[in-house]
Protein backbone atom coordinates (compact mmCIF):
# COMPACT_ATOMS: atom_id res chain seq x y z
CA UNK A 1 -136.01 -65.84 58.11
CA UNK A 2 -132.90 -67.14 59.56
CA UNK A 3 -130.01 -64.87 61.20
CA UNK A 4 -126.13 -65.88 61.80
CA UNK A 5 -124.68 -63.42 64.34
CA UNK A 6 -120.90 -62.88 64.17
CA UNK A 7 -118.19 -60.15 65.62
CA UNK A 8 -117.36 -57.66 63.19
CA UNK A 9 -113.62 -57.43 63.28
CA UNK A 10 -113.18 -61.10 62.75
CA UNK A 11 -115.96 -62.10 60.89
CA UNK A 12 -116.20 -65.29 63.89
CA UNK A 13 -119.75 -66.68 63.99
CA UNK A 14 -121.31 -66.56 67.37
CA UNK A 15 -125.07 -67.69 67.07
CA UNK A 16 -127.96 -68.49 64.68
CA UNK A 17 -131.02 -68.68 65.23
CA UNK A 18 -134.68 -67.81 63.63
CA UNK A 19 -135.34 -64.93 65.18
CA UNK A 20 -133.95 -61.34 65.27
CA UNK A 21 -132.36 -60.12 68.77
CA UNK A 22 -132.57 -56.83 70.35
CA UNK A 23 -129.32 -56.77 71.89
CA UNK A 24 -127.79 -54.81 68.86
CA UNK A 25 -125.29 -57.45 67.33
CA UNK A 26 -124.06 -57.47 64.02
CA UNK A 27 -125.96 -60.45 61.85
CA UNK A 28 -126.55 -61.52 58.59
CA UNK A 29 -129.59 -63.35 56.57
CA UNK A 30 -128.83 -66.80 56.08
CA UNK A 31 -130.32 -69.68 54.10
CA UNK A 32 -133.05 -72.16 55.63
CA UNK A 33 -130.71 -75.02 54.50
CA UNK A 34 -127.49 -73.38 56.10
CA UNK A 35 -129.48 -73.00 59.28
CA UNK A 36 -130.98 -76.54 59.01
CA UNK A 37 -127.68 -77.84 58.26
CA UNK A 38 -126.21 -76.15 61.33
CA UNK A 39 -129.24 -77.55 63.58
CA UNK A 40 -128.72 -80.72 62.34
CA UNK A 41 -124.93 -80.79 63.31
CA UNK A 42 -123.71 -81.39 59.63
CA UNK A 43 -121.48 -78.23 60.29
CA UNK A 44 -121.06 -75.77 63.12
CA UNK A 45 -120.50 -72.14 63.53
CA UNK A 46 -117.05 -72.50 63.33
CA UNK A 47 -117.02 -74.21 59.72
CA UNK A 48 -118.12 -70.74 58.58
CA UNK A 49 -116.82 -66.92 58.98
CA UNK A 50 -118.36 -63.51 57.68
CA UNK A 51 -116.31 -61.50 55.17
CA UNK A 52 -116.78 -57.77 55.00
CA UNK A 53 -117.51 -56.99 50.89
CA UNK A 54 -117.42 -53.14 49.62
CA UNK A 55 -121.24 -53.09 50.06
CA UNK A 56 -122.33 -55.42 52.48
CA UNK A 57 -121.26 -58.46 54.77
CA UNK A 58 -121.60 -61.87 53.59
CA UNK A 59 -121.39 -65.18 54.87
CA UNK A 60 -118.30 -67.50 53.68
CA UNK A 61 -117.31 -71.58 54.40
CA UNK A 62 -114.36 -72.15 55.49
CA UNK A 63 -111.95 -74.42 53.73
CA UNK A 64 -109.85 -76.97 55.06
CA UNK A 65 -106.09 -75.45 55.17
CA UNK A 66 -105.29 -78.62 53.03
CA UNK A 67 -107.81 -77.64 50.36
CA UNK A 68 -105.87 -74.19 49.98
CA UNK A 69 -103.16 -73.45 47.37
CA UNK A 70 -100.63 -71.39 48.84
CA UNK A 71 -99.41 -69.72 45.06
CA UNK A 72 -102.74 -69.01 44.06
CA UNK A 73 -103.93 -66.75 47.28
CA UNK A 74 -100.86 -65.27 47.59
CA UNK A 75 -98.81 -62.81 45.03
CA UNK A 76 -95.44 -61.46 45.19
CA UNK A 77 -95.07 -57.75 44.51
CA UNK A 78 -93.22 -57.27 41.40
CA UNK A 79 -90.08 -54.99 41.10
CA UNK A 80 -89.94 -51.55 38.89
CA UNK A 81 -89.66 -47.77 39.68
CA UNK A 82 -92.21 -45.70 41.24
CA UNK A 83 -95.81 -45.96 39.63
CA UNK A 84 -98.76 -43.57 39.61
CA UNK A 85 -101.57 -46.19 39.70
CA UNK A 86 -100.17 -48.37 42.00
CA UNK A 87 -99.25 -48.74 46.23
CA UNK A 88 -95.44 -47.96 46.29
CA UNK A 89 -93.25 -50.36 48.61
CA UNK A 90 -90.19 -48.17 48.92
CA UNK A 91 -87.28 -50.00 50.29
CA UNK A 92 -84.22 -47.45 50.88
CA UNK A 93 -80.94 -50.17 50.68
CA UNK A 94 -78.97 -47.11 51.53
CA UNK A 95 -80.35 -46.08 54.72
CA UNK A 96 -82.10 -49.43 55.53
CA UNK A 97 -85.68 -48.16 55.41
CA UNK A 98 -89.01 -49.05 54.29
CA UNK A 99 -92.07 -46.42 53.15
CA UNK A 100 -94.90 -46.71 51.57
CA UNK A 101 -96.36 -44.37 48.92
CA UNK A 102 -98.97 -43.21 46.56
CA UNK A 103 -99.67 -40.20 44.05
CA UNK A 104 -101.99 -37.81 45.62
CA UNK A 105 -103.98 -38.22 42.28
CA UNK A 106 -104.38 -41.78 43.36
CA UNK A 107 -105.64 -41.55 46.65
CA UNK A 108 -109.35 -41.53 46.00
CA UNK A 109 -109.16 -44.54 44.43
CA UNK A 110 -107.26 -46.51 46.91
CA UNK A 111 -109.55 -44.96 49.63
CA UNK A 112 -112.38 -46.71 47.84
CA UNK A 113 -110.74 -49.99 47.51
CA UNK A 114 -109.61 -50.22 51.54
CA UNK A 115 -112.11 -48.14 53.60
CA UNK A 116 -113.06 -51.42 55.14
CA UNK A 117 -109.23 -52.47 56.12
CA UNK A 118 -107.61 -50.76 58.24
CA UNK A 119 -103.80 -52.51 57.97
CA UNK A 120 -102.31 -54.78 55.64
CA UNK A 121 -99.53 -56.95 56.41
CA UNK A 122 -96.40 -57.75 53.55
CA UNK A 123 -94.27 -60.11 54.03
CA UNK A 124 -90.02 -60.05 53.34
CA UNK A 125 -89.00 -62.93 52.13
CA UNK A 126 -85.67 -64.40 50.38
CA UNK A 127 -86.20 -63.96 46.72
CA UNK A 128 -84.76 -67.46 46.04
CA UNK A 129 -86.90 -69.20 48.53
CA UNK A 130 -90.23 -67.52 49.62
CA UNK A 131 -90.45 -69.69 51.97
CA UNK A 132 -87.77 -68.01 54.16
CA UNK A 133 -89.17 -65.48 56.00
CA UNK A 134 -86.90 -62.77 56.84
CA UNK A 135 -89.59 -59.40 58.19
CA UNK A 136 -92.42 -58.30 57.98
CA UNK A 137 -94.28 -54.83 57.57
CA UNK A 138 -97.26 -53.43 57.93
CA UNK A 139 -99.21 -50.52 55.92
CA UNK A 140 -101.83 -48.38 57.77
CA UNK A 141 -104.23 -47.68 55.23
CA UNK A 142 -105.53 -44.62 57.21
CA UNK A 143 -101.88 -42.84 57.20
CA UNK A 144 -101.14 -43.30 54.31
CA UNK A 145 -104.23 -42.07 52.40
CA UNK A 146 -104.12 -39.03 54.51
CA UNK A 147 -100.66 -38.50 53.95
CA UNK A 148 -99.93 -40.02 50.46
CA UNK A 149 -97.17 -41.64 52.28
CA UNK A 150 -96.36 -43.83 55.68
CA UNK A 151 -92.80 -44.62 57.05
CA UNK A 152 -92.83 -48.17 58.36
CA UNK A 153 -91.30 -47.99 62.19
CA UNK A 154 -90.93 -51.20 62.96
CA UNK A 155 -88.76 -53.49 60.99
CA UNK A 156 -85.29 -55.28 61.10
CA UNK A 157 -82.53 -52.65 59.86
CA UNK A 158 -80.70 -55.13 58.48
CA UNK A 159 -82.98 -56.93 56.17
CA UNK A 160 -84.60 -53.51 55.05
CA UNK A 161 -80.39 -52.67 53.56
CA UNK A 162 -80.63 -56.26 51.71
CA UNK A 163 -81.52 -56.22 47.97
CA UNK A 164 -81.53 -60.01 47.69
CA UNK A 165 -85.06 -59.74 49.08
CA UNK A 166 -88.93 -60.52 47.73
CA UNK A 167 -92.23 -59.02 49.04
CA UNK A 168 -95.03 -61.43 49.28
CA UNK A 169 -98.98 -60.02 49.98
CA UNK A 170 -102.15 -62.14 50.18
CA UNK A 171 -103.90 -61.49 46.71
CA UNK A 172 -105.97 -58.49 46.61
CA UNK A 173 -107.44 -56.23 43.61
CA UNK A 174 -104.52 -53.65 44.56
CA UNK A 175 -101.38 -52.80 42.42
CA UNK A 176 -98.18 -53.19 44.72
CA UNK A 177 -94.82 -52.61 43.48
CA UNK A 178 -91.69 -53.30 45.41
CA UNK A 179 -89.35 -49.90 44.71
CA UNK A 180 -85.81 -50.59 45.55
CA UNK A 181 -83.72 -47.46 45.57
CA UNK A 182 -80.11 -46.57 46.85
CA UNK A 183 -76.86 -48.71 47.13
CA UNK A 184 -75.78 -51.01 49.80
C-alpha cells in the first residue's frame, strides 16, 4: 500500500510514502504506479492536489492552466424571478444591495449538496464583457442554510445599484439564479 498525505483545506500534497504514519495526518490510498512515478521524478507532489467528494477524498492531477477552457468550468447565472429549487442571487438596484436566498423547503437539499464548502465566491461582471470584473461576493453556506437567507456585507454600493451587470460562478451541480428587483 502506498499513502499521499495532503492538508485538508487545500487539498496541497505534502508527502508519500509506503507506509502509514502515526502522527494523525489526513492521507489517501494511492496507486503503486502514481507512487513509482513520483519516486522516479516523472511528477512531483505538486503536479497533483486532493479534492474533497460527497463521500470521500480523492486524489486529482493537476492541469496545466493552458490546458483549461475558461467557458466550460465556468457558468454565468442566468436571470428570472425568484425560484423554489434553486440558490437566489438577489440584487436590490433600488437600495444597492445584494442577498442571497432559498425556500425553507429547499434547504435540506442544498445542505446535502455543500456540507463540505463552507463559502462560495460569485463574481460581478459587465454583462457585455465578462471579462470586466466589476465585484465580487461571497455566500456563506452555513448562514444561509440556517437562515434560508444571508445579506452580503461587503460589496461596492455602486455596482450592486447597476442592472447592466452579469454573475459568473465556477460550474457546480447547483441552480443559481441572478434576481434583479427594484428600479435605479
Amino acid at each position: 500500500m502506498f499513502y499521499m498525505y495532503f492538508e485538508p483545506d487545500t487539498g496541497t500534497c505534502t508527502g508519500c510514502t509506503n507506509y502509514l504514519r502515526d502522527d494523525g495526518s489526513s492521507y489517501i490510498e494511492i496507486s503503486a504506479e502514481i507512487q513509482n512515478k513520483i519516486a522516479t521524478h516523472q511528477k512531483n507532489l505538486n503536479d497533483f492536489v486532493v479534492i474533497k467528494t460527497l463521500q470521500n477524498y480523492m486524489l486529482v492531477e493537476r492541469k496545466d492552466d493552458n490546458e483549461i477552457d475558461v467557458d466550460k468550468s465556468t457558468n454565468t447565472l442566468e436571470k428570472d424571478t425568484f425560484q423554489k429549487d434553486a440558490i437566489n442571487i438577489v440584487q436590490n438596484l433600488t437600495y444597492g444591495t445584494w442577498c442571497m436566498e432559498i425556500d425553507q423547503t429547499n434547504q435540506q437539499a442544498v445542505y446535502q449538496i455543500q456540507s463540505q464548502r463552507k463559502n462560495k465566491i460569485l463574481y460581478v461582471v459587465d454583462k457585455n464583457d465578462t471579462n470586466i470584473l466589476l465585484d465580487t461576493i461571497k455566500i456563506n453556506y452555513m448562514e444561509l442554510l440556517e437562515n434560508g437567507k444571508q445579506d452580503v456585507l461587503e460589496y461596492d454600493e455602486q455596482v450592486a445599484k447597476t442592472s447592466d451587470v452579469s454573475l459568473v460562478c465556477f460550474r457546480s451541480d447547483e441552480k443559481y439564479i441572478h434576481v434583479q428587483k427594484g428600479t435605479r
